[in-house]
C-alpha atoms as a PDB file:
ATOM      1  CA  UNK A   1       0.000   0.000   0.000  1.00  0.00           C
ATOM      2  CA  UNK A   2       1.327   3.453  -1.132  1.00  0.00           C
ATOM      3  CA  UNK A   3       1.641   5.723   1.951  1.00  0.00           C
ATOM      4  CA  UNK A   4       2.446   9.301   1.307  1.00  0.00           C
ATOM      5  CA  UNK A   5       3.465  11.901   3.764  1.00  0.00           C
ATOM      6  CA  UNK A   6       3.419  15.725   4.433  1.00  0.00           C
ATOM      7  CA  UNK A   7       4.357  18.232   7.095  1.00  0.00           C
ATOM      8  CA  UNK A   8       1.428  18.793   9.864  1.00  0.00           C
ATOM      9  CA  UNK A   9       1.486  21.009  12.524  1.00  0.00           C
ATOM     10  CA  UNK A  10      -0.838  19.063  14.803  1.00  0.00           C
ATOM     11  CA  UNK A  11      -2.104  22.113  17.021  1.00  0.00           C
ATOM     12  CA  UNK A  12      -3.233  24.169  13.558  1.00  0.00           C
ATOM     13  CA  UNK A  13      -5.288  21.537  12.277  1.00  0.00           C
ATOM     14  CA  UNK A  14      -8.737  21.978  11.343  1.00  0.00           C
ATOM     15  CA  UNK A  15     -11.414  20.558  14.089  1.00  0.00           C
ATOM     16  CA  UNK A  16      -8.387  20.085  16.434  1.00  0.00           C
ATOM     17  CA  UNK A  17      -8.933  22.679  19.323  1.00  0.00           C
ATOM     18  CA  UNK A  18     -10.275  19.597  21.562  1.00  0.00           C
ATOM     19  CA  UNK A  19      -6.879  18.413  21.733  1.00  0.00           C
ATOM     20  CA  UNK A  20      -5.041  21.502  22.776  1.00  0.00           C
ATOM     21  CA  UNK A  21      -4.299  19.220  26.294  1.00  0.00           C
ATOM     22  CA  UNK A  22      -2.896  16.613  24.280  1.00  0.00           C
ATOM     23  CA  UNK A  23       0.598  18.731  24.284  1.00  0.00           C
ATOM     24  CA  UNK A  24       0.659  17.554  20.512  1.00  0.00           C
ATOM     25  CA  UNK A  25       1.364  21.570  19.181  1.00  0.00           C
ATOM     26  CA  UNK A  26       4.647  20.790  17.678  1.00  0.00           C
ATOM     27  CA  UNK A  27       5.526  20.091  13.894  1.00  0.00           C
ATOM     28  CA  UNK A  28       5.091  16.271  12.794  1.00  0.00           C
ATOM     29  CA  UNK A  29       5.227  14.276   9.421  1.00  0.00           C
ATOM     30  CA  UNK A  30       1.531  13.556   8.188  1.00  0.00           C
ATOM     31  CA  UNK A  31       1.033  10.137   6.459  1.00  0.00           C
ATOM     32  CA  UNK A  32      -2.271   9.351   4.402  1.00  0.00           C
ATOM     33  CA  UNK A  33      -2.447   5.803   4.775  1.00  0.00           C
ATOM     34  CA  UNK A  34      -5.930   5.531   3.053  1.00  0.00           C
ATOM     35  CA  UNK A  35      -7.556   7.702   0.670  1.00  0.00           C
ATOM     36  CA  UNK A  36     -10.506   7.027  -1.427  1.00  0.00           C
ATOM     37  CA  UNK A  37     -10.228   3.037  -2.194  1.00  0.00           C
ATOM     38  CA  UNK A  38     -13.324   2.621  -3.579  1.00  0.00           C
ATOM     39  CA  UNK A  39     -12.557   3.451  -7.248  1.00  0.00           C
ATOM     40  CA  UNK A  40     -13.053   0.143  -8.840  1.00  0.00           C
ATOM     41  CA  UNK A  41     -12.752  -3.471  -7.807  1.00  0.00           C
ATOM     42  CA  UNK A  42      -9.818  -3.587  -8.131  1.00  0.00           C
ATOM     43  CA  UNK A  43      -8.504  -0.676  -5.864  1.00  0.00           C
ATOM     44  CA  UNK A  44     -11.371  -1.502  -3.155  1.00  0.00           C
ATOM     45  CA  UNK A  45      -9.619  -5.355  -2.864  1.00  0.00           C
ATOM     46  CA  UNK A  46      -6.174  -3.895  -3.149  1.00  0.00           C
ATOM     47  CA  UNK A  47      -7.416  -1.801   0.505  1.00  0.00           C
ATOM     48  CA  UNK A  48      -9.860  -3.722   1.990  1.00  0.00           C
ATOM     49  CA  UNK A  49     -10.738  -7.750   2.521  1.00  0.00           C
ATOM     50  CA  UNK A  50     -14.175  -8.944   2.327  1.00  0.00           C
ATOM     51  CA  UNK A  51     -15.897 -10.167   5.701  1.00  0.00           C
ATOM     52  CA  UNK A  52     -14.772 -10.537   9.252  1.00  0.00           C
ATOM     53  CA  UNK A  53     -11.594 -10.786  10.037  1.00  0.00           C
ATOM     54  CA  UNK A  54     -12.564 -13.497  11.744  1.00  0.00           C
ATOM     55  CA  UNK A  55     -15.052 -14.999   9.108  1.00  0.00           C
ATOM     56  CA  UNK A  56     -18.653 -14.973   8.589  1.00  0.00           C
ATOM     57  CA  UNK A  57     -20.363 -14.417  11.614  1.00  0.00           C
ATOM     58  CA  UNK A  58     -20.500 -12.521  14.445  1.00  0.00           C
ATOM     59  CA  UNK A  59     -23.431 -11.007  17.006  1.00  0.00           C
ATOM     60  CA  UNK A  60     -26.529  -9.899  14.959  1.00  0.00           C
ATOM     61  CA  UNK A  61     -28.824 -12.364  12.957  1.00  0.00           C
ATOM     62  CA  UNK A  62     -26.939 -11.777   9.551  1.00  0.00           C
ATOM     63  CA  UNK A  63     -24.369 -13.879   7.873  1.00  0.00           C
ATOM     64  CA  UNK A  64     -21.588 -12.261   5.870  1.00  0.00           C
ATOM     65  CA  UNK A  65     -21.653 -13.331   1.681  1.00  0.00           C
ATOM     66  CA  UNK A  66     -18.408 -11.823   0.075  1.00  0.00           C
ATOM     67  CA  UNK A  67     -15.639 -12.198  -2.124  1.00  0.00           C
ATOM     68  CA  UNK A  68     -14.013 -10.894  -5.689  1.00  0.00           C
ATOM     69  CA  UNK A  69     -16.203 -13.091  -7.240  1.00  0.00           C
ATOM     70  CA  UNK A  70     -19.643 -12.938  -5.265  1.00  0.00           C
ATOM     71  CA  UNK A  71     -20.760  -8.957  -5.072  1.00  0.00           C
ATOM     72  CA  UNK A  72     -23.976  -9.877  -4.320  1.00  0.00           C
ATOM     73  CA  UNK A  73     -24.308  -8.394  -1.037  1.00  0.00           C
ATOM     74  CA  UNK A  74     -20.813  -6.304  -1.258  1.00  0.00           C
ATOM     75  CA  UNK A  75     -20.377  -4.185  -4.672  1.00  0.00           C
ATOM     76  CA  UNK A  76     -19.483  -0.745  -5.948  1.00  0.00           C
ATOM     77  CA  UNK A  77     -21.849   1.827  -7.361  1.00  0.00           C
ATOM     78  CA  UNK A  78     -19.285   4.427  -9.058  1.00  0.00           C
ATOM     79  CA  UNK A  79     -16.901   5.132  -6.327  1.00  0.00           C
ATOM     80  CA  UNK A  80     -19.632   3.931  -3.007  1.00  0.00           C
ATOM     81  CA  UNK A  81     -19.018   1.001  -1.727  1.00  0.00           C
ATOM     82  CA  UNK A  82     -22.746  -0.579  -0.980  1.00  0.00           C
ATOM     83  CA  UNK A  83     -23.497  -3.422   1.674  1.00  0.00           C
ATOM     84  CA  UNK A  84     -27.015  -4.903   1.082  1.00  0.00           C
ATOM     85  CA  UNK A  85     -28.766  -7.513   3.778  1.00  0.00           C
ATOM     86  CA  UNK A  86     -31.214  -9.949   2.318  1.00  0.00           C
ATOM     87  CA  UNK A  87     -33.838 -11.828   4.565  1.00  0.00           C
ATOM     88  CA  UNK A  88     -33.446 -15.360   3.595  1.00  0.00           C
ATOM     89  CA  UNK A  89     -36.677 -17.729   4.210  1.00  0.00           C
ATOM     90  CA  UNK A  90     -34.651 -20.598   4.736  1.00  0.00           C
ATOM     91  CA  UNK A  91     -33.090 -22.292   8.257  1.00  0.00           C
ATOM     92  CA  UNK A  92     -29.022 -21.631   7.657  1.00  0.00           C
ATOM     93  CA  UNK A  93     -28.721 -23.044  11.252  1.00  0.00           C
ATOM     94  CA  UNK A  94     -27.410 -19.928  14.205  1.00  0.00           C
ATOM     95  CA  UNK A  95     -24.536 -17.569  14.557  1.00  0.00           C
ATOM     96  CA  UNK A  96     -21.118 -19.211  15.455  1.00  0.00           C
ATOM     97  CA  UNK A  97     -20.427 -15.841  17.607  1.00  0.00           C
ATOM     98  CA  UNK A  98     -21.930 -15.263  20.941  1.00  0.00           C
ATOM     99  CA  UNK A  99     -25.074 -15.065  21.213  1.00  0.00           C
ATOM    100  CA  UNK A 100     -25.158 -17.733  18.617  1.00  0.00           C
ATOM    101  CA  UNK A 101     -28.464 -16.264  17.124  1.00  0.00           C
ATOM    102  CA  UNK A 102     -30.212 -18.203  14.334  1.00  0.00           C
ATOM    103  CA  UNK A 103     -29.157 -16.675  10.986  1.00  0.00           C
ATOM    104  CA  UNK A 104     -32.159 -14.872   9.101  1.00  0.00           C
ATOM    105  CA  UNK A 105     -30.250 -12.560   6.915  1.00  0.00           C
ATOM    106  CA  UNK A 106     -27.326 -12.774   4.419  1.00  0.00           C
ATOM    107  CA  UNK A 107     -25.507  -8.988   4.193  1.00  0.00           C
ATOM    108  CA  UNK A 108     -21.624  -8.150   3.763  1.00  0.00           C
ATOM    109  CA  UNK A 109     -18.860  -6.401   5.774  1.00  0.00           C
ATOM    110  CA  UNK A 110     -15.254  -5.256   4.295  1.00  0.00           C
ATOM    111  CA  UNK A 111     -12.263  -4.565   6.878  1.00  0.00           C
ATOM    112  CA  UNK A 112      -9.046  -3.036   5.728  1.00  0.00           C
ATOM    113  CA  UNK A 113      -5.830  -4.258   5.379  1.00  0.00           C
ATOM    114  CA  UNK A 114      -4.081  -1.592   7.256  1.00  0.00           C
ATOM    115  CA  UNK A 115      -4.594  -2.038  10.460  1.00  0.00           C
ATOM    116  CA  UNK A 116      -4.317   1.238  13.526  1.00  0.00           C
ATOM    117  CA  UNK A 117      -1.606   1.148  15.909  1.00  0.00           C
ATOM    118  CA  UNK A 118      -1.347   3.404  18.060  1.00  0.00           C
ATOM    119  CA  UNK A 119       2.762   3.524  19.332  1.00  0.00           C
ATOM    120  CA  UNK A 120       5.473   5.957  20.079  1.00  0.00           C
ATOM    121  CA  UNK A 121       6.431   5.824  16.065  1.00  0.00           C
ATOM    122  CA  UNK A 122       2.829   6.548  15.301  1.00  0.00           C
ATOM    123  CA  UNK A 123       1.023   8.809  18.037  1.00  0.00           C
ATOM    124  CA  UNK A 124      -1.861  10.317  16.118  1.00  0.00           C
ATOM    125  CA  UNK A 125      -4.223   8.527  13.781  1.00  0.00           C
ATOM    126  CA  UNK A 126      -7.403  10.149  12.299  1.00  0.00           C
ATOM    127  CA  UNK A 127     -10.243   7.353  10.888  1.00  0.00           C
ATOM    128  CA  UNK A 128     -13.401   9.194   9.138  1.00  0.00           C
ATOM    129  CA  UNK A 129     -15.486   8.206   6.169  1.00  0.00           C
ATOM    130  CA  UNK A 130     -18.964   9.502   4.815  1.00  0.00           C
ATOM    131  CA  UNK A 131     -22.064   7.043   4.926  1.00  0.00           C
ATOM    132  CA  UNK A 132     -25.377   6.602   4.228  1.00  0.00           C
ATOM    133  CA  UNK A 133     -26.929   4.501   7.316  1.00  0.00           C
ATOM    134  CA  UNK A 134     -29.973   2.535   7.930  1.00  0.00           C
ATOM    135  CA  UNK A 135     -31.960   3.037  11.156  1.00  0.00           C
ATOM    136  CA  UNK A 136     -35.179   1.268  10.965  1.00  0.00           C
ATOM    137  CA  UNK A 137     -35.612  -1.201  13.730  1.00  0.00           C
ATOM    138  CA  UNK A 138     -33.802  -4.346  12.952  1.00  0.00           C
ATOM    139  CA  UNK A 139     -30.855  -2.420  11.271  1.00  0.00           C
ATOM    140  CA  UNK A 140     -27.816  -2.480  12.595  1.00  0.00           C
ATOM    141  CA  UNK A 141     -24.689  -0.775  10.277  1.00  0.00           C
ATOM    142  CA  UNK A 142     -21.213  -0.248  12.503  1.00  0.00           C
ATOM    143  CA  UNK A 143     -17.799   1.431  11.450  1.00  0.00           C
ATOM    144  CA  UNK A 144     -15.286   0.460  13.813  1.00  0.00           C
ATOM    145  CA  UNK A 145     -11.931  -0.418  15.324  1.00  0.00           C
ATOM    146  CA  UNK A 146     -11.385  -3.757  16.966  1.00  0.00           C
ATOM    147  CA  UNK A 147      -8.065  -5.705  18.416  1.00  0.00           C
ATOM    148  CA  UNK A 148      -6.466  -7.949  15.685  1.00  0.00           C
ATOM    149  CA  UNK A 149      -4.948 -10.078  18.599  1.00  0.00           C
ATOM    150  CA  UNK A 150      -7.167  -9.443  21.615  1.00  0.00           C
ATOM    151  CA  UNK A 151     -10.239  -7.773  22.779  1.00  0.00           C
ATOM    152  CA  UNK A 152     -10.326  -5.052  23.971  1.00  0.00           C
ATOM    153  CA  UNK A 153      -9.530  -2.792  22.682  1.00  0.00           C
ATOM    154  CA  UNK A 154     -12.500  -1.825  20.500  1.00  0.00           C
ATOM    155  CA  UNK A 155     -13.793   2.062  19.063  1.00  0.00           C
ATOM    156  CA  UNK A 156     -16.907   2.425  17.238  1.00  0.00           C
ATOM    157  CA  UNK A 157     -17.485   5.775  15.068  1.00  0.00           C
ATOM    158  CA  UNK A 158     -20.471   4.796  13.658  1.00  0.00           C
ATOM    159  CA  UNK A 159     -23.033   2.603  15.181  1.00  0.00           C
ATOM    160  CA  UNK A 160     -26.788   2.257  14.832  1.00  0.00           C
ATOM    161  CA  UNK A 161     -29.075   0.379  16.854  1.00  0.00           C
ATOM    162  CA  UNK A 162     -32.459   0.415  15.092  1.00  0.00           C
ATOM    163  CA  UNK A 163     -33.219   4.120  15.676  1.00  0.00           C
ATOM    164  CA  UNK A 164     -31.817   7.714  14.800  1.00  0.00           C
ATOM    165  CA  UNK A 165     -29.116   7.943  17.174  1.00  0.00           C
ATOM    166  CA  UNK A 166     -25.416   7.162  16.413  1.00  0.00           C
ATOM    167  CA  UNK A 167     -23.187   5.316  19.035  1.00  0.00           C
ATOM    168  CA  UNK A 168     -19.806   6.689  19.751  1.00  0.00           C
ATOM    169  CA  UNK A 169     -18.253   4.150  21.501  1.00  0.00           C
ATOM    170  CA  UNK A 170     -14.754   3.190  23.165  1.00  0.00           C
ATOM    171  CA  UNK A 171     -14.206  -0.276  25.402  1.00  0.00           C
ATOM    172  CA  UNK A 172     -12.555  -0.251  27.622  1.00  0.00           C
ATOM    173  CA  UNK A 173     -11.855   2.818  29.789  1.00  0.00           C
ATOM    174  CA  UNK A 174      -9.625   3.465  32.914  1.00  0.00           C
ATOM    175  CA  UNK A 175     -12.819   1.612  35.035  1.00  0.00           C
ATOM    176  CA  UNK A 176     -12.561  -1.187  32.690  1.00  0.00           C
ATOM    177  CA  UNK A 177     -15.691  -0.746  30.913  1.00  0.00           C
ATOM    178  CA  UNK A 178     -17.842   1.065  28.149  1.00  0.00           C
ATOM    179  CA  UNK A 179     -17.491   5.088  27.328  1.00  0.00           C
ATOM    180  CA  UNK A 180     -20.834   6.016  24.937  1.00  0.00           C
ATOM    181  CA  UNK A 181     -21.841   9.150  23.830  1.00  0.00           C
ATOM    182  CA  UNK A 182     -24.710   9.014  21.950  1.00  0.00           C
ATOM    183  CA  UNK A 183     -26.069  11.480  19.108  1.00  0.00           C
ATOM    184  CA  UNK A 184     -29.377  11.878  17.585  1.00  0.00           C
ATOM    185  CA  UNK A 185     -28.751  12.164  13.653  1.00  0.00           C
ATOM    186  CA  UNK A 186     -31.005  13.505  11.475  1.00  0.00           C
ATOM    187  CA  UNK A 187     -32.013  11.877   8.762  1.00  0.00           C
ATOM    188  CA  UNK A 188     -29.446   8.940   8.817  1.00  0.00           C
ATOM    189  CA  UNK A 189     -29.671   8.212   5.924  1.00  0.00           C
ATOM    190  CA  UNK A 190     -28.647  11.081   3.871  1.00  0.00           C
ATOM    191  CA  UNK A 191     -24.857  11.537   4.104  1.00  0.00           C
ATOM    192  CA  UNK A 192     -23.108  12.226   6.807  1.00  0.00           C
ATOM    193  CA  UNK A 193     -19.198  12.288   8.192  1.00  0.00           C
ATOM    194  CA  UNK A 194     -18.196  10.333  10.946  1.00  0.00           C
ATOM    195  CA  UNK A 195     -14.801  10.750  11.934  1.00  0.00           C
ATOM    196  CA  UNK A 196     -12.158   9.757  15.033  1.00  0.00           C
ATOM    197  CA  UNK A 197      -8.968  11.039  16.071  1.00  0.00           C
ATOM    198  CA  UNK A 198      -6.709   9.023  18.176  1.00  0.00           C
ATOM    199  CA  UNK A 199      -3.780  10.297  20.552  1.00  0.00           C
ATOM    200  CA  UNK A 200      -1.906   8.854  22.593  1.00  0.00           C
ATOM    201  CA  UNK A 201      -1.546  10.626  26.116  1.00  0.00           C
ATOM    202  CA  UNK A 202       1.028   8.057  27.817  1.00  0.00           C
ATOM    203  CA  UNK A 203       2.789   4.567  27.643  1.00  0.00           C
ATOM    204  CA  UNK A 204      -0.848   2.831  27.761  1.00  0.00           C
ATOM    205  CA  UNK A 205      -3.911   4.981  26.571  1.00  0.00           C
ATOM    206  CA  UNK A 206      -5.143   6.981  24.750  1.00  0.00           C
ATOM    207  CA  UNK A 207      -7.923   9.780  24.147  1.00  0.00           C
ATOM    208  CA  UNK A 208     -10.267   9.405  21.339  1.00  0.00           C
ATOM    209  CA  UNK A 209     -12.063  12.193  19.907  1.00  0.00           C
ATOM    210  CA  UNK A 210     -15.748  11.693  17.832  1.00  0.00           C
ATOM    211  CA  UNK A 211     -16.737  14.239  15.246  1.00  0.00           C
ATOM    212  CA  UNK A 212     -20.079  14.143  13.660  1.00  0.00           C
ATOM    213  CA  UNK A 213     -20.290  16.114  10.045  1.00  0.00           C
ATOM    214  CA  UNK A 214     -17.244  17.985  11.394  1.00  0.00           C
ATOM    215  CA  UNK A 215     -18.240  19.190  14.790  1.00  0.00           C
ATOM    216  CA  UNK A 216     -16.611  17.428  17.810  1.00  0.00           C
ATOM    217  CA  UNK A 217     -19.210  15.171  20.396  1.00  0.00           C
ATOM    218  CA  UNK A 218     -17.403  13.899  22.456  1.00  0.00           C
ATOM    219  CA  UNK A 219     -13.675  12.580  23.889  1.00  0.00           C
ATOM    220  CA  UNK A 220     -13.142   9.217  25.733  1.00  0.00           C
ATOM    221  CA  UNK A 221      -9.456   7.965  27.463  1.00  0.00           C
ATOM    222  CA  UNK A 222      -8.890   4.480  25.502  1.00  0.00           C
ATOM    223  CA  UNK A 223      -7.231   2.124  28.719  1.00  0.00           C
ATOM    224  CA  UNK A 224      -4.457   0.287  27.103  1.00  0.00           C
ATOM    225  CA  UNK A 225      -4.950   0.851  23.453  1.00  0.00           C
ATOM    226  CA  UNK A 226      -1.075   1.406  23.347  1.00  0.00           C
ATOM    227  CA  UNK A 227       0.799  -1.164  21.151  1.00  0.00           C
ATOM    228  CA  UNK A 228      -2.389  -2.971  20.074  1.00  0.00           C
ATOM    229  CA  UNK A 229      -3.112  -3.120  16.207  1.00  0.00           C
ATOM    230  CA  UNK A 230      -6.508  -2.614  15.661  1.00  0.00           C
ATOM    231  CA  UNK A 231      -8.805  -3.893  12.668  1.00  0.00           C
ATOM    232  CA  UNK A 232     -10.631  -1.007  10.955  1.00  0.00           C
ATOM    233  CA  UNK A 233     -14.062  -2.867  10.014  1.00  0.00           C
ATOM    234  CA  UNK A 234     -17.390  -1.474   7.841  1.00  0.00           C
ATOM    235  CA  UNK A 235     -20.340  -3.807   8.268  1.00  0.00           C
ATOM    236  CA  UNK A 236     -24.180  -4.486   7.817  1.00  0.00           C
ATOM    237  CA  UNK A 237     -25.160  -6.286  10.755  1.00  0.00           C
ATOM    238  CA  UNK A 238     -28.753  -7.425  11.710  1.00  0.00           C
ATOM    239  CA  UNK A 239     -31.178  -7.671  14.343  1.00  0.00           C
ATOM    240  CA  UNK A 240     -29.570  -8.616  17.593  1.00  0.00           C
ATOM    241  CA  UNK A 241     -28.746  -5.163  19.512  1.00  0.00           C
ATOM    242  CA  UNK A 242     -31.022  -3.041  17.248  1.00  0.00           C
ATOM    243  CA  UNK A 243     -34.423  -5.033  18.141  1.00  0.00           C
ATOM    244  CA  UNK A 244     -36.505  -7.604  16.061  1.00  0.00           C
ATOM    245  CA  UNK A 245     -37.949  -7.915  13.725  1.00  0.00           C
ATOM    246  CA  UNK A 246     -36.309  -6.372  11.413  1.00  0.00           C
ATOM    247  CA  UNK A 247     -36.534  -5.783   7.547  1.00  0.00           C
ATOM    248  CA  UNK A 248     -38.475  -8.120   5.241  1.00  0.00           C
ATOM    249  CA  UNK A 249     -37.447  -5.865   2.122  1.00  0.00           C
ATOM    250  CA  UNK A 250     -33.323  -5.418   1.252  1.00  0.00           C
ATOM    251  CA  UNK A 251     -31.650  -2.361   3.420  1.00  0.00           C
ATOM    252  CA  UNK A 252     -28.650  -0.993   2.301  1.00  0.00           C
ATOM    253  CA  UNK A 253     -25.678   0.808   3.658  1.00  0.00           C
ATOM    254  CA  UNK A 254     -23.343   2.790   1.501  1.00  0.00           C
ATOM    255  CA  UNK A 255     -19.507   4.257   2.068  1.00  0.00           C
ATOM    256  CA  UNK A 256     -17.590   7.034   0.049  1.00  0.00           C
ATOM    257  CA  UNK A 257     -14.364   8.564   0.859  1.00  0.00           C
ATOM    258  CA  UNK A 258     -12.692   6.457   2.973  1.00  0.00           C
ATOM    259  CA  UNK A 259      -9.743   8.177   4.560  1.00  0.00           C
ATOM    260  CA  UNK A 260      -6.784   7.193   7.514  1.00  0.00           C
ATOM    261  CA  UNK A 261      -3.934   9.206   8.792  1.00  0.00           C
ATOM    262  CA  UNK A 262      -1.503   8.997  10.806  1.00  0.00           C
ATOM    263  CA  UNK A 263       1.157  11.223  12.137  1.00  0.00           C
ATOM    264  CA  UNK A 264       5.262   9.504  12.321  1.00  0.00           C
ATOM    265  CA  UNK A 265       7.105  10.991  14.982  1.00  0.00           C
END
């Protein structure tokens, strides 16, 4: 993956005032790590893999149906990426993740290549892309940072549980458990920018900042996200945390301008 790099002074960035504690007002070498990748095909599978991680499954009712052959439930309109969930009317058994919930929906997820680490060589990271969500009851769209080798750590920018209202979200904090700030949105699914910047404030943590169409919501102290890489994951998931039943009629969920950054001290 082509990285490129220019000057940044940290403390005159746009959006940035929040982190005027963050004793980051110094000059530092900006990298754009992802830009875009949603071009064609074949850029979008140069970024990003289909799925999980970790597979198929995971805590909703829908089952993940991807690959660069099968765009079926994954595919490109232009330069969007789209995720569509079907209802299937068949019995494809339950989930294999906890809470093992029988699967009555067949919808997509992509997660990127790059992965976020957050160390002393790379201090600052900034994840943001634009979306059009679903929020109807049943619906349940994330984009989100998760531990490649552990959990925790975990930071979700864009999370809907079957109504209007975003979930910022960072697991775990310095009590060992959830930060949320929650956001009504209006009109979900029109476009919108969701967008996190990442700093690390000592050998452990660090704070995370949420901005909704540019204007900052909220900051949460990340408990040893230090020196974990971290999966950066869009998904359609369905049903489970965002109420049944949900959709008998396709939902989609659409992506443009996918971008990461990261500052190299």
């Amino acid at each position: 993956m082509t990285v490129s790099r220019r000057g940044f002074l940290v403390a005159g960035g746009a959006g940035l005032a929040a982190l005027g504690t963050s004793g980051l007002g110094r000059a530092a070498t900006w990298e754009t790590v992802i830009n875009g990748s949603f071009a064609n095909y074949s850029t979008l599978e140069s970024v990003w893999n289909y799925r999980y991680p970790w597979g198929s499954d995971h805590n909703g009712t829908a089952r993940m149906y991807a690959s660069a052959s099968d765009h079926n439930h994954v595919f490109l309109e232009g330069s969007t990426l789209v995720i569509r969930a079907t209802r299937i009317n068949w019995n494809e058994g339950n989930s294999s993740a906890d809470p093992y919930l029988p699967i009555r929906y067949h919808s997509g997820a992509v997660h990127a290549r790059q992965h976020v680490l957050v160390n002393d060589q790379f201090p600052n990271w900034e994840v943001r892309g634009e979306f059009q969500a679903p929020s109807a009851r049943g619906t349940w769209p994330a984009f989100w940072l998760t531990g490649v080798n552990s959990w925790p750590p975990e930071s979700d920018i864009l999370e809907y549980k079957g109504d209007a209202r975003n979930w910022f979200n960072t697991y775990k904090n310095a009590s060992g458990g959830w930060s949320n700030t929650i956001r009504p949105v209006s009109s979900p699914g029109s476009w919108h920018t969701y967008r996190a910047w990442i700093t690390k404030v000592s050998a452990t943590d660090v704070d995370i900042h949420y901005y909704l169409d540019g204007t900052w919501v909220g900051q949460h102290r990340g408990a040893n996200f230090v020196g974990k890489p971290m999966w950066i994951i869009i998904n359609l998931q369905m049903e489970g945390s965002s109420g049944t039943s949900g959709p008998t009629t396709d939902t989609y969920y659409r992506a443009r301008n996918l971008y990461v950054g990261r500052t190299r001290a």
